[in-house]
C-alpha atoms as a PDB file:
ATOM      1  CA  UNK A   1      36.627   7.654 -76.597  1.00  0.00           C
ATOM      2  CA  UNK A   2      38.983   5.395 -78.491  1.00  0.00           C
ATOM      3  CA  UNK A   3      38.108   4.753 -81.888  1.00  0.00           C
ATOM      4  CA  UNK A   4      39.440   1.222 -81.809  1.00  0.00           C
ATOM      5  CA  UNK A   5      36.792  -1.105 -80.088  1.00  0.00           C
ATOM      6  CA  UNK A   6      39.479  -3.809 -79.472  1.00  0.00           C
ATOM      7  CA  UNK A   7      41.380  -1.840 -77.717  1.00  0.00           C
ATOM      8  CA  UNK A   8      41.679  -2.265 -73.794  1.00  0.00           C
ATOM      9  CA  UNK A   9      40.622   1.477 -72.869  1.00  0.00           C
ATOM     10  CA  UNK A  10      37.240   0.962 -74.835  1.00  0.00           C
ATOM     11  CA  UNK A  11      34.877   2.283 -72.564  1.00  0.00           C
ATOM     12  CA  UNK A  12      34.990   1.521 -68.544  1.00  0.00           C
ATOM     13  CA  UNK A  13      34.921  -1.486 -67.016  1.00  0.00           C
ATOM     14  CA  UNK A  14      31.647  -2.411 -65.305  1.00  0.00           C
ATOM     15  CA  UNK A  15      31.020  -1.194 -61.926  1.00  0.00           C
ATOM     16  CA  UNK A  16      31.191  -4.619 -59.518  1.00  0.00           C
ATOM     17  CA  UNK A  17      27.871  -5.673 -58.228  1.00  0.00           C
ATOM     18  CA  UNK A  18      26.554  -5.994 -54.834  1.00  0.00           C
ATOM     19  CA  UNK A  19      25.751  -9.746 -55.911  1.00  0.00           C
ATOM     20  CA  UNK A  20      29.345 -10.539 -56.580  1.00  0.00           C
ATOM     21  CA  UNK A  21      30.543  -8.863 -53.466  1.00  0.00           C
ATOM     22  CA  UNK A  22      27.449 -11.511 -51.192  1.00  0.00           C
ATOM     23  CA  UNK A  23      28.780 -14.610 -53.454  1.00  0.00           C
ATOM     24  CA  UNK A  24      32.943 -13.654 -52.543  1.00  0.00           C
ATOM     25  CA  UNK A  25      32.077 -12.878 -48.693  1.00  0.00           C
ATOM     26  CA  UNK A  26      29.638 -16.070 -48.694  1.00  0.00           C
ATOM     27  CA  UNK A  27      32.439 -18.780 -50.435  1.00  0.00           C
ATOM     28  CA  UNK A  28      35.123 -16.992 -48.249  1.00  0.00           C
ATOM     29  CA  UNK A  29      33.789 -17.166 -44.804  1.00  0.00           C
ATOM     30  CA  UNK A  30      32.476 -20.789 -45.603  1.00  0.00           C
ATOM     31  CA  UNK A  31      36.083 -21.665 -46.363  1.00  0.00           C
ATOM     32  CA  UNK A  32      36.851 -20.579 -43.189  1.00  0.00           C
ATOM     33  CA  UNK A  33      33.857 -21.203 -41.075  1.00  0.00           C
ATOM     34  CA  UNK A  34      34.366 -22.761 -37.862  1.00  0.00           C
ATOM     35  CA  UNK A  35      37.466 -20.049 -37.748  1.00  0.00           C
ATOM     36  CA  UNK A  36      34.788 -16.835 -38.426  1.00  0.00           C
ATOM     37  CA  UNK A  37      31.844 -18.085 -35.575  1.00  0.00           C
ATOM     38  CA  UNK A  38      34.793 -18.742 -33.199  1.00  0.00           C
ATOM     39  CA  UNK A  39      36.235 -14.945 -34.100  1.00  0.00           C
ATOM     40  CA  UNK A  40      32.649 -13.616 -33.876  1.00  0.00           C
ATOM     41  CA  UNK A  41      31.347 -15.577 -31.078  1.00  0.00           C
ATOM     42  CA  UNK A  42      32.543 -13.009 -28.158  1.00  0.00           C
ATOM     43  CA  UNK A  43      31.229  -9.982 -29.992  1.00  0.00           C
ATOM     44  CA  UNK A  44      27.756 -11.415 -30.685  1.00  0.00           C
ATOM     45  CA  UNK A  45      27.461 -12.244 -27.136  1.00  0.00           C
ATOM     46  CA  UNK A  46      28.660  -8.915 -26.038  1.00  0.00           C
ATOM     47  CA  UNK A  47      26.195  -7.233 -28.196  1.00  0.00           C
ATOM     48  CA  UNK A  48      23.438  -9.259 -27.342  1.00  0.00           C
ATOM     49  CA  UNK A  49      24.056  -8.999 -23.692  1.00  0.00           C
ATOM     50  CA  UNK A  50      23.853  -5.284 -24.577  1.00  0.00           C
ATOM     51  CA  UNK A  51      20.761  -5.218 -26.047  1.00  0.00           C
ATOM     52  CA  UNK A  52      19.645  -7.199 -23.067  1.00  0.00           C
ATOM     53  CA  UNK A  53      21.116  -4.981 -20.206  1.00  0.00           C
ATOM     54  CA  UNK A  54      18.655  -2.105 -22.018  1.00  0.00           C
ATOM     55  CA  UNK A  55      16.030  -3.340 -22.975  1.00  0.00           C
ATOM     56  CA  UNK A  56      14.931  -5.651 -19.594  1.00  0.00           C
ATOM     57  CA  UNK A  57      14.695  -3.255 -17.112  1.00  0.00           C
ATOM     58  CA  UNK A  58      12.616  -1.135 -19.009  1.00  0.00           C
ATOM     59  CA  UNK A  59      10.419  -3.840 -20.220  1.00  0.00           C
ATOM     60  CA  UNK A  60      10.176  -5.192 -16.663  1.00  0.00           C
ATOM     61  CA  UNK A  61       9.541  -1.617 -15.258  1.00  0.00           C
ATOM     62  CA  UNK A  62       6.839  -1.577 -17.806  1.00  0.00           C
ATOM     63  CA  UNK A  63       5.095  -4.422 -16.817  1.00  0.00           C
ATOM     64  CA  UNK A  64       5.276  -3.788 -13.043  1.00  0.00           C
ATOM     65  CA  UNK A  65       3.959  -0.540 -13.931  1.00  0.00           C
ATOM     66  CA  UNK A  66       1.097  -1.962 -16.054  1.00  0.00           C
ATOM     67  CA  UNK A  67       0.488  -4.676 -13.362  1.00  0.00           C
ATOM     68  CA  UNK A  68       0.179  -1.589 -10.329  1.00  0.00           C
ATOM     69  CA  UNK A  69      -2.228   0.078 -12.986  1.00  0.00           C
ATOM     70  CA  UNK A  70      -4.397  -2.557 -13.677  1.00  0.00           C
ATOM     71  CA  UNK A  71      -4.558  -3.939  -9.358  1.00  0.00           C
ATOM     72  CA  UNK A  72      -4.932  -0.027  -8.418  1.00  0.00           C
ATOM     73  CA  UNK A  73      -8.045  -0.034 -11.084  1.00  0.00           C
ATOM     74  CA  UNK A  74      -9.828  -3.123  -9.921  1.00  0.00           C
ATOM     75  CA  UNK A  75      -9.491  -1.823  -6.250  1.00  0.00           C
ATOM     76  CA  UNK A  76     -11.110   1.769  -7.339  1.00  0.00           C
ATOM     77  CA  UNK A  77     -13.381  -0.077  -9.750  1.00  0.00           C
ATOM     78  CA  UNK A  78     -14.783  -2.088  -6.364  1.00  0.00           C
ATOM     79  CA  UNK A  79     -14.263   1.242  -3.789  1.00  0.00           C
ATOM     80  CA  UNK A  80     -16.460   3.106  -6.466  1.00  0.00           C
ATOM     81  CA  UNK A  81     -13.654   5.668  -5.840  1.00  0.00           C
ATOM     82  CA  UNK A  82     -12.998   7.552  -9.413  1.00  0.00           C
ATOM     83  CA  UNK A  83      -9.321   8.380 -11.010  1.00  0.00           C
ATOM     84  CA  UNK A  84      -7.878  10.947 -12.686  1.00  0.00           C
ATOM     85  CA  UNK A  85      -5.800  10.653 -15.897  1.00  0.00           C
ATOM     86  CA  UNK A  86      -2.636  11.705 -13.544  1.00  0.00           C
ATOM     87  CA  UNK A  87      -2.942   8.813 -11.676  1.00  0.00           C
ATOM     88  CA  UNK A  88      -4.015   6.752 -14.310  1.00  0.00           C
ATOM     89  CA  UNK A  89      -0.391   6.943 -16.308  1.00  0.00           C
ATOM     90  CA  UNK A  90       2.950   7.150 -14.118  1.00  0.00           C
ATOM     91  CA  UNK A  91       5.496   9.725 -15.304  1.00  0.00           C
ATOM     92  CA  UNK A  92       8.263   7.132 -14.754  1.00  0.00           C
ATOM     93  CA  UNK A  93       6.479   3.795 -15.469  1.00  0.00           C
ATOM     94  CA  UNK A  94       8.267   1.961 -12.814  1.00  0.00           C
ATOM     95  CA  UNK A  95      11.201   2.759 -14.084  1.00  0.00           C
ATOM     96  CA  UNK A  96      13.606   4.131 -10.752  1.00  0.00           C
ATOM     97  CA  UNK A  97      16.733   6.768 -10.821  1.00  0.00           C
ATOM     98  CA  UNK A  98      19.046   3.011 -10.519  1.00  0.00           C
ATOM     99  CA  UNK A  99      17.142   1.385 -13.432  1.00  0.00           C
ATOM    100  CA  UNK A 100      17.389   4.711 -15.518  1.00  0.00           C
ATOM    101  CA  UNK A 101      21.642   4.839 -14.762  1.00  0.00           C
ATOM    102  CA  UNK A 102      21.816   1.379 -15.342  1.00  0.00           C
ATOM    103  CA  UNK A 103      20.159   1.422 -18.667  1.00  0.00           C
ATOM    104  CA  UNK A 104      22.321   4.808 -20.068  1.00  0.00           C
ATOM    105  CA  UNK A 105      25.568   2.242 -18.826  1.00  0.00           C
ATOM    106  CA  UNK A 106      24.456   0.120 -20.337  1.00  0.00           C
ATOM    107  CA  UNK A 107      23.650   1.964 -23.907  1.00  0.00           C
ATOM    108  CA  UNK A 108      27.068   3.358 -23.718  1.00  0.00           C
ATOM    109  CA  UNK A 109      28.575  -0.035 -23.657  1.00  0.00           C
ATOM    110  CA  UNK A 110      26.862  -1.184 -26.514  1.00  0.00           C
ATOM    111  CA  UNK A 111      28.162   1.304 -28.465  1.00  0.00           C
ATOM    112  CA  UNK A 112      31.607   1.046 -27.873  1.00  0.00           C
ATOM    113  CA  UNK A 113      31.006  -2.891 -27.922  1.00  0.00           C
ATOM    114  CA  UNK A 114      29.447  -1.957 -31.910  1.00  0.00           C
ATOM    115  CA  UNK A 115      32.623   0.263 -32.669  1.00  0.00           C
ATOM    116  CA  UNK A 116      34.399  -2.362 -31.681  1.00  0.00           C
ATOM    117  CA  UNK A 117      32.510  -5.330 -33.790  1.00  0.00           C
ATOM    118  CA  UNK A 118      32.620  -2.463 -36.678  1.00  0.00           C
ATOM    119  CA  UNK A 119      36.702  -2.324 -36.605  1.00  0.00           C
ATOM    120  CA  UNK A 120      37.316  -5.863 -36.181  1.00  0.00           C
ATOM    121  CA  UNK A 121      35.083  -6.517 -38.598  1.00  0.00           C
ATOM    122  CA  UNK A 122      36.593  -4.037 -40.900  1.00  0.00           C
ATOM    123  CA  UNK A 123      40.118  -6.096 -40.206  1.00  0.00           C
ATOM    124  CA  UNK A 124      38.840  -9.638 -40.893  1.00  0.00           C
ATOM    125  CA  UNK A 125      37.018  -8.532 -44.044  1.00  0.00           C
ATOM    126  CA  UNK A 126      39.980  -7.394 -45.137  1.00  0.00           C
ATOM    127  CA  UNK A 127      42.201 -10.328 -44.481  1.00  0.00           C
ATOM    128  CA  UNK A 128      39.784 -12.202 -46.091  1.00  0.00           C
ATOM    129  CA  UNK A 129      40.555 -10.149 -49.667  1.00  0.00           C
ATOM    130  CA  UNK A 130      44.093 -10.418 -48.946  1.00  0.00           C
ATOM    131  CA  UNK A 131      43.827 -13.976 -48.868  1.00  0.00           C
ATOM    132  CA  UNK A 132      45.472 -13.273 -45.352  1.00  0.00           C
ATOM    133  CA  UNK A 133      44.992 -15.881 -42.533  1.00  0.00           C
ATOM    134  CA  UNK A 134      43.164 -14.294 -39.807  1.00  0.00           C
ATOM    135  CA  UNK A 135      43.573 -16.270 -35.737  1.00  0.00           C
ATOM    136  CA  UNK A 136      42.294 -15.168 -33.060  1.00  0.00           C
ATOM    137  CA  UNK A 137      45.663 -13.353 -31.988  1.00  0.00           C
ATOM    138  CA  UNK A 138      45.868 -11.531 -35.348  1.00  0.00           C
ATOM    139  CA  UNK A 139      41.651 -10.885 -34.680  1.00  0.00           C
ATOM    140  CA  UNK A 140      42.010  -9.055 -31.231  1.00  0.00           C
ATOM    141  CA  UNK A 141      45.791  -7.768 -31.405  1.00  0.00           C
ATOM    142  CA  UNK A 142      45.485  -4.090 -30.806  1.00  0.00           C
ATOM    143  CA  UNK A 143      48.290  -3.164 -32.432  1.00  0.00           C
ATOM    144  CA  UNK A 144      47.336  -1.163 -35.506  1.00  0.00           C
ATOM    145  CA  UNK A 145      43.491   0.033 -34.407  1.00  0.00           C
ATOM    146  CA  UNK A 146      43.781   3.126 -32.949  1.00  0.00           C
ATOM    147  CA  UNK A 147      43.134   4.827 -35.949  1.00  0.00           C
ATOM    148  CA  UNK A 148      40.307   2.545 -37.054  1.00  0.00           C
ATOM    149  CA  UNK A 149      38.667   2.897 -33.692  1.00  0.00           C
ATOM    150  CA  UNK A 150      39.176   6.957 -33.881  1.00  0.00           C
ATOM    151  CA  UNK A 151      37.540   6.685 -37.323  1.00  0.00           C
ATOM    152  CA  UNK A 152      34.624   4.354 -35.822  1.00  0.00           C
ATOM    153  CA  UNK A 153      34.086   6.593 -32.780  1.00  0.00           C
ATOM    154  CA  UNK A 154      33.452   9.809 -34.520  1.00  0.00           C
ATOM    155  CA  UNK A 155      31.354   7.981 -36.886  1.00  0.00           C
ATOM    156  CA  UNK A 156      29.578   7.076 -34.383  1.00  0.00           C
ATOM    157  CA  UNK A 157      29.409  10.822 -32.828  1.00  0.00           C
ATOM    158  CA  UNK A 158      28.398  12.191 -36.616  1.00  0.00           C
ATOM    159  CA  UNK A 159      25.545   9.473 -36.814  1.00  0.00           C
ATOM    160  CA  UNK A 160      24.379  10.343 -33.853  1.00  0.00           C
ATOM    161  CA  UNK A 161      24.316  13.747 -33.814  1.00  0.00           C
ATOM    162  CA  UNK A 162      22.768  13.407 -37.511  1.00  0.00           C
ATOM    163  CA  UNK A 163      19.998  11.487 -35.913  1.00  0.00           C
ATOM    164  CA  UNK A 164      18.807  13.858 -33.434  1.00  0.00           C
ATOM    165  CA  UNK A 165      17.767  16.406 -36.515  1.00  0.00           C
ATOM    166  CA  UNK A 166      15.267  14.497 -38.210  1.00  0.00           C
ATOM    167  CA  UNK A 167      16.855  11.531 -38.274  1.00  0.00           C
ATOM    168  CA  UNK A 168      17.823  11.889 -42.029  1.00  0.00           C
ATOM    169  CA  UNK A 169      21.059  13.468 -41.598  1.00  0.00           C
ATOM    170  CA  UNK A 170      22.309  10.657 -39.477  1.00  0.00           C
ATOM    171  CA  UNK A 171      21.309   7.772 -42.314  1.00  0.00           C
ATOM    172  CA  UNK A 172      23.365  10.437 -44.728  1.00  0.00           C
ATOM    173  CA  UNK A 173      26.313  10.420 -42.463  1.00  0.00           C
ATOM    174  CA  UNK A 174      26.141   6.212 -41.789  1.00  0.00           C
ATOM    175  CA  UNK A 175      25.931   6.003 -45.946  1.00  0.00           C
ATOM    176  CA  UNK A 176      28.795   8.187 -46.724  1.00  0.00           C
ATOM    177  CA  UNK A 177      31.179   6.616 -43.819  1.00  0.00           C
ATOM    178  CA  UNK A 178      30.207   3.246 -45.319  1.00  0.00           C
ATOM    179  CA  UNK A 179      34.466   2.815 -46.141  1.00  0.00           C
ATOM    180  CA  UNK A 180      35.845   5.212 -43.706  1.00  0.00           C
ATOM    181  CA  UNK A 181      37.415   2.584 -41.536  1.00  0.00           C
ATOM    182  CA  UNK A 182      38.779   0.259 -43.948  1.00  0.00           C
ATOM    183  CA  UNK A 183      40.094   3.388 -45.467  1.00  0.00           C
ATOM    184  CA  UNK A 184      42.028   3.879 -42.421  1.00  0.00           C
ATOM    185  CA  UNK A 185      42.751   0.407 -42.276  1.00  0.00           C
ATOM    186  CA  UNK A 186      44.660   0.617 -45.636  1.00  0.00           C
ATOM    187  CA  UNK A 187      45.828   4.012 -45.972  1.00  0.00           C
ATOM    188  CA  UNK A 188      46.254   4.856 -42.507  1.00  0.00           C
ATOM    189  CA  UNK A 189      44.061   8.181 -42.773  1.00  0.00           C
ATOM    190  CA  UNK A 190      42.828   9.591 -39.429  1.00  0.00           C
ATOM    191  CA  UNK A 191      39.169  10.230 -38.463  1.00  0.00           C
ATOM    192  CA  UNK A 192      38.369  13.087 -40.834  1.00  0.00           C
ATOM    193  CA  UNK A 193      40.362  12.254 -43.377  1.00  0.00           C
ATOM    194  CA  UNK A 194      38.788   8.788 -43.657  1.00  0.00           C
ATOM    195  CA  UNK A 195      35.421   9.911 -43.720  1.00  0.00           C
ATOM    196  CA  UNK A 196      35.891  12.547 -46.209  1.00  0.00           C
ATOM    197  CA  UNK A 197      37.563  10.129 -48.156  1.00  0.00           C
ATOM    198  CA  UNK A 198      34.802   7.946 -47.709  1.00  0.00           C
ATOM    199  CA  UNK A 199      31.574  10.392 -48.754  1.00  0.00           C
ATOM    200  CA  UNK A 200      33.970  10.866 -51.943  1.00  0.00           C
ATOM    201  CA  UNK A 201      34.015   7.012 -52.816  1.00  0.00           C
ATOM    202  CA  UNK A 202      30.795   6.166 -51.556  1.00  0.00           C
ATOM    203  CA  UNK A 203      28.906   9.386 -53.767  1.00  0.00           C
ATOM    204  CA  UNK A 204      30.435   8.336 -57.148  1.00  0.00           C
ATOM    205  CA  UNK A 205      29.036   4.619 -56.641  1.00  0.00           C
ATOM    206  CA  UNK A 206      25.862   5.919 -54.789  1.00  0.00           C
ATOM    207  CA  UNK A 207      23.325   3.332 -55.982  1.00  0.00           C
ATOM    208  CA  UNK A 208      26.082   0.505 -55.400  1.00  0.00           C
ATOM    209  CA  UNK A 209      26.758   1.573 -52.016  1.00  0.00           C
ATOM    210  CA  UNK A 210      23.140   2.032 -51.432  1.00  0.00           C
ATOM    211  CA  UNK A 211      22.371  -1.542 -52.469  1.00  0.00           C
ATOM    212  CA  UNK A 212      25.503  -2.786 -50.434  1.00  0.00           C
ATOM    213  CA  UNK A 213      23.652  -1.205 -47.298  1.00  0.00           C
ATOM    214  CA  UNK A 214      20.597  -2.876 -47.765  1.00  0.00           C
ATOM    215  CA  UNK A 215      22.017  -5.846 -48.487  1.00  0.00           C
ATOM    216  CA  UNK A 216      24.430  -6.298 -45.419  1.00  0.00           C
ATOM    217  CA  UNK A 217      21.441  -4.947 -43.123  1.00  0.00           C
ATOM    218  CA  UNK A 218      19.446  -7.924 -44.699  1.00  0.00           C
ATOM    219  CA  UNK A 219      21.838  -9.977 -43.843  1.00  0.00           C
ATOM    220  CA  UNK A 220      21.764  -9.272 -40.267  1.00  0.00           C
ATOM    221  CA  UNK A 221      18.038  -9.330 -40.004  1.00  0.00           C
ATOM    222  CA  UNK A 222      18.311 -12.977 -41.219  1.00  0.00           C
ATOM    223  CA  UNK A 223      20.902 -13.602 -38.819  1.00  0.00           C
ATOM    224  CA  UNK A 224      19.038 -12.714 -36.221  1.00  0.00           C
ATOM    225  CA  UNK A 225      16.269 -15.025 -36.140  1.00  0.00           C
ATOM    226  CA  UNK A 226      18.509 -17.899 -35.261  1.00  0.00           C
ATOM    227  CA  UNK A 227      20.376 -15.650 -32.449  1.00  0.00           C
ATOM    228  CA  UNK A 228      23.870 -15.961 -31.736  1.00  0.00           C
ATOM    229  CA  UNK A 229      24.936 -18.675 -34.394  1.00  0.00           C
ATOM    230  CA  UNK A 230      23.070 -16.691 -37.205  1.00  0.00           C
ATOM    231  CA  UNK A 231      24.457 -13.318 -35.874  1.00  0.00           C
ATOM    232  CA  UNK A 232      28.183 -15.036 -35.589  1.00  0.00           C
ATOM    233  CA  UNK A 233      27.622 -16.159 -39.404  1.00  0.00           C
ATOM    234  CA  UNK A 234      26.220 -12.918 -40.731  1.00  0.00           C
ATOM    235  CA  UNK A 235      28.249 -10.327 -39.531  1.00  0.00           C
ATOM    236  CA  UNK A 236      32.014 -11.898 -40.846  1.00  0.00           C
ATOM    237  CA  UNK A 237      30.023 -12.683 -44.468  1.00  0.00           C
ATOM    238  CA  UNK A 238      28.955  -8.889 -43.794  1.00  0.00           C
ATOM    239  CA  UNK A 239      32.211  -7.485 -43.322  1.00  0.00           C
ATOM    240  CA  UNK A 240      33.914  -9.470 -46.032  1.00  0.00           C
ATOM    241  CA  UNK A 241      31.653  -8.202 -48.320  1.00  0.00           C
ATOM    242  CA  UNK A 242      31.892  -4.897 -47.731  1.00  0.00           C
ATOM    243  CA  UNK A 243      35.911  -5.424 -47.937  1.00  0.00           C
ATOM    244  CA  UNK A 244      35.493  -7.268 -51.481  1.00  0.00           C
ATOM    245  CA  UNK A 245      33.111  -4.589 -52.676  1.00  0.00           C
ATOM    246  CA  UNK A 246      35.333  -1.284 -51.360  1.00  0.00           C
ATOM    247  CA  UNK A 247      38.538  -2.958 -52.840  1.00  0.00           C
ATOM    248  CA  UNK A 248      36.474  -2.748 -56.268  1.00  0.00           C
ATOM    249  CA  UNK A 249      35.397   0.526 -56.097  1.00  0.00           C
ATOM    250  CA  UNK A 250      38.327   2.285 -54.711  1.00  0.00           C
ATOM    251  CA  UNK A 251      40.524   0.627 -57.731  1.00  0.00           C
ATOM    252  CA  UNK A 252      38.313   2.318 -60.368  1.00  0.00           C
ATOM    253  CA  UNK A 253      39.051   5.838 -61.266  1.00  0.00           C
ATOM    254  CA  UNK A 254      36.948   8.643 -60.830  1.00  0.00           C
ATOM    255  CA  UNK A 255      34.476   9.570 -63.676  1.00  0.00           C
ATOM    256  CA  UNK A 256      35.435  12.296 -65.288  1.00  0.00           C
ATOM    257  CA  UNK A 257      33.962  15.655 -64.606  1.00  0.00           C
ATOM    258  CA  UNK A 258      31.402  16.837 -66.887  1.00  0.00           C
ATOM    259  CA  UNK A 259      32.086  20.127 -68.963  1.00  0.00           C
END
C-alpha cells in the first residue's frame, strides 16, 4: 500500500453500486422513452403471447376436468352409485395428446422468444452506455448476434439442465452467466468462452452481482402488474442497467490473490 495518502493509487476505488447502476438505466431510458416501449413493444407481446399459448390450455383442460368431476359426482351422489379414487382424479386432467404438443410448441417458443429479448436487450443496454443511438433498424439488424445468441442459447441449455438437479445448480449457472452475452457483445468471445469469462467477473463482485439480480427481477415483477406497458418499460431500464453496472465491474482489476 502506498505510503502517500494523496496519492491516486491509495487504496481501490469503490466497487459501483447496484443503486447507481437503477438511477443511470432509469435517467437513460427516460431520455429515450417513447424510443425504448416502441423497441420493446414486439418482444413483450411475443412473450406474453407465450406465456399465454402455455398456460390456457392447461388451465382450460383443468377446469373442464374439474367441471366433468364435479357433474360425474352429483350424478353418483343421486344414483347412490359409489367411486373409486381412480375415477375420482383423471391421469390426464383433460388435457389431450393435441393440447399436450401444443403446449411443449409452445414452451419452446418462449424460450427462444426470451433468448432473443435477452440479446437484444444485451445490445440496447449497451448502446445506451455508449451514448450510442439505438432505431429500430440498429435494434433488430442481425448482423453481429450470432455469437450473442450462441452465448444465450447454451445459457439457456446450462440453466436448464442445472435446474433439473435440485434446482440449485441452475440459479448458480443463471448467476455466473449474468455478463456472458454482453461479454460477447464486446469482446466477441464465443459461448464458452463468454460464460467462463463471465463466472470469473461475476465471483469477484458476488454480493454486487447478487444484488443486481434481485434488483432487475424486482423490476420485472413491478412491471408486470401493469402488463405490456410496465413490461415494455422494465425490461430496457433492466438491460441498461445491467450494461452500466458490467461496464463498471469489468474496468476494475482483479483483487489480488491472497498469499
Amino acid at each position: 500500500m502506498p505510503t502517500d495518502p494523496t496519492g491516486p493509487a491509495w487504496g481501490p476505488p469503490p466497487e459501483p453500486g447496484v443503486g447507481d447502476a437503477l438511477r443511470f438505466g432509469w435517467e437513460a431510458v427516460r431520455a429515450r422513452l417513447g424510443t425504448a416501449i416502441g423497441l420493446f413493444a414486439v418482444p413483450v407481446v411475443l412473450l406474453v403471447a407465450g406465456f399465454a399459448a402455455i398456460y390456457l390450455p392447461l388451465l382450460s383442460g383443468t377446469v373442464d376436468a374439474l367441471r366433468h368431476e364435479i357433474e360425474a359426482q352429483t350424478a353418483a351422489t343421486r344414483t347412490g352409485a359409489a367411486r373409486t379414487g381412480a375415477e375420482l382424479v383423471g391421469t390426464s386432467w383433460g388435457v389431450t395428446p393435441g393440447t399436450l404438443v401444443g403446449v411443449l410448441a409452445a414452451v419452446v417458443a418462449l424460450q427462444v422468444v426470451t433468448m432473443l429479448v435477452q440479446v437484444l436487450g444485451a445490445r440496447f443496454g449497451l448502446a445506451l452506455v455508449d451514448g450510442r443511438p439505438m432505431g429500430a433498424r440498429a435494434f433488430w439488424t442481425p448482423r453481429g448476434l450470432g455469437r450473442p445468441a450462441a452465448t444465450a442459447l447454451l445459457l439457456a441449455v446450462l440453466t436448464g439442465v442445472g435446474m433439473l438437479l435440485l434446482y440449485l445448480p441452475g440459479l448458480a449457472v443463471a448467476l455466473l452467466g449474468q455478463y456472458a452475452v454482453y461479454l460477447s457483445f464486446d469482446r466477441g468471445f464465443g459461448p464458452v468462452e463468454a460464460i467462463r469469462e463471465s463466472a470469473r467477473l461475476a465471483s469477484r463482485h458476488l454480493g454486487t452481482t447478487i444484488l443486481l439480480v434481485l434488483a432487475v427481477a424486482l423490476l420485472g415483477s413491478v412491471g408486470s402488474m401493469v402488463c405490456l406497458v410496465g413490461l415494455a418499460l422494465a425490461y430496457p431500464v433492466g438491460f441498461a442497467t445491467t450494461a452500466w453496472l458490467y461496464r463498471q465491474l469489468d474496468a476494475r482489476p482483479a483483487a489480488p490473490v491472497a498469499r
